[in-house]
Protein backbone atom coordinates (compact mmCIF):
# COMPACT_ATOMS: atom_id res chain seq x y z
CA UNK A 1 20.83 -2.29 14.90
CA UNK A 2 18.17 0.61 16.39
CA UNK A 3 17.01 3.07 12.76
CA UNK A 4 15.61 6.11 14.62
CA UNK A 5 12.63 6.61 11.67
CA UNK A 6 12.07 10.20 12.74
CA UNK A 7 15.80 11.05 11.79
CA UNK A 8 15.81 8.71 9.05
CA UNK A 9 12.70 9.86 7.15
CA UNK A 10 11.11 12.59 9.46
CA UNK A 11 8.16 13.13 11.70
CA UNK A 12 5.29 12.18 9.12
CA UNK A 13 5.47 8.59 7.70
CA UNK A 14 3.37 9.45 4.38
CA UNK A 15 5.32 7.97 1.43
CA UNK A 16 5.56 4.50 0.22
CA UNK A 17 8.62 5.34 -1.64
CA UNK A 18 10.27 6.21 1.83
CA UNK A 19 9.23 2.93 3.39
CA UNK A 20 10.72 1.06 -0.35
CA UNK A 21 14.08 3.04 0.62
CA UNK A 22 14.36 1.86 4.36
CA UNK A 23 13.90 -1.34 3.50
CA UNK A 24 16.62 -1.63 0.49
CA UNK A 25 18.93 -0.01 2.86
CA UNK A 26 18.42 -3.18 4.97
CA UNK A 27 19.08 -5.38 2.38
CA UNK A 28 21.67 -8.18 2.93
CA UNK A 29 21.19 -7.71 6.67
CA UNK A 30 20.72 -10.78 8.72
CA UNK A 31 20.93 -9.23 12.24
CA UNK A 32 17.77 -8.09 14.52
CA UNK A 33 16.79 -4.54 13.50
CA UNK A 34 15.20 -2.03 16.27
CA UNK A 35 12.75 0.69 14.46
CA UNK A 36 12.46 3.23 16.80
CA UNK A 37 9.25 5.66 16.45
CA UNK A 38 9.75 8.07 18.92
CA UNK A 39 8.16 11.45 18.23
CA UNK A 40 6.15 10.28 14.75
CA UNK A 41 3.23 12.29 14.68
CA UNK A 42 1.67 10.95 11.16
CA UNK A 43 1.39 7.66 9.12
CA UNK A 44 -0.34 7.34 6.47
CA UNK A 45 -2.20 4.07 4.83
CA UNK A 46 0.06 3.99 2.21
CA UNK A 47 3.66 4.14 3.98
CA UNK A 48 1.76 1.57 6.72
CA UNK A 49 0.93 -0.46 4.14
CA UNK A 50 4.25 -0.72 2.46
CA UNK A 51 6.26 -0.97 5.77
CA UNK A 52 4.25 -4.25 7.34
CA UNK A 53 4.29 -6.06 3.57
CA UNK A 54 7.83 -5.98 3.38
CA UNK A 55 8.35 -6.52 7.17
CA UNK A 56 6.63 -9.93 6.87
CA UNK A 57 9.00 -11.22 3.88
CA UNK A 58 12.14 -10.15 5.39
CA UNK A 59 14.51 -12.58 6.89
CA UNK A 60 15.04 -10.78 10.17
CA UNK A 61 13.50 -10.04 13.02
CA UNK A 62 11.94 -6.27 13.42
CA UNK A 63 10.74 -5.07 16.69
CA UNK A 64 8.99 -1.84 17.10
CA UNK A 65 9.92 0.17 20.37
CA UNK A 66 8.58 3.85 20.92
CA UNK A 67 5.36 3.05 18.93
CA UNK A 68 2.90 5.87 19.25
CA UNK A 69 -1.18 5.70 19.17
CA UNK A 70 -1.36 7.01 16.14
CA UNK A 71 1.19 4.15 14.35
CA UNK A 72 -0.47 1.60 16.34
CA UNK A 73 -4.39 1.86 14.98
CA UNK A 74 -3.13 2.81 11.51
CA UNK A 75 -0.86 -0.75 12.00
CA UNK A 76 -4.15 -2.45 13.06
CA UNK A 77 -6.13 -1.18 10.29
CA UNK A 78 -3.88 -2.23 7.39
CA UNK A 79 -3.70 -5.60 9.76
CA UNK A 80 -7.32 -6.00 9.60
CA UNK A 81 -8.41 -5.33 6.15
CA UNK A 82 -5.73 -7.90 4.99
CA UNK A 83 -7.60 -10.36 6.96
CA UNK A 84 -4.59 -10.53 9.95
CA UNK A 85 -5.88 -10.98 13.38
CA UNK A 86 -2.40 -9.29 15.14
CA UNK A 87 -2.61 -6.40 17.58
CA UNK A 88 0.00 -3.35 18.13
């Protein structure tokens, strides 16, 4: 299953809520999901934040593809100050 976030929730990642939402709609799933982040241009701390907590409780695998700069350090700062020591 590939979710194309910038057609899902938009360009800018900024709302927690949004990142709650995506991962309800995956509820039940048991299959490998794809998040695709072509062509994001903004994530903020808090959507960041919400997306990695409930990406390491799911029971599936996630794999990024398409992962801009910008996603990447914001992804390695909410990494760091929770004491992880993972890359993107």
């Amino acid at each position: 299953m590939i979710i194309d976030l910038k057609n899902e929730i938009g360009k800018d990642l900024i709302v927690r809520l949004d990142a709650e939402h995506l991962f309800k709609k995956l509820e039940g799933n048991s299959q490998k999901v794809i998040m695709d982040f072509s062509d994001i241009d903004f994530i903020n701390r808090s959507f960041a934040q919400e997306y990695l907590n409930r990406k390491m409780v799911v029971d599936y695998e996630i794999e990024e593809i398409n992962v801009p700069d910008v996603v990447k350090n914001m992804f390695n700062v909410i990494l760091e100050w929770n004491g992880y020591d993972l890359r993107y």
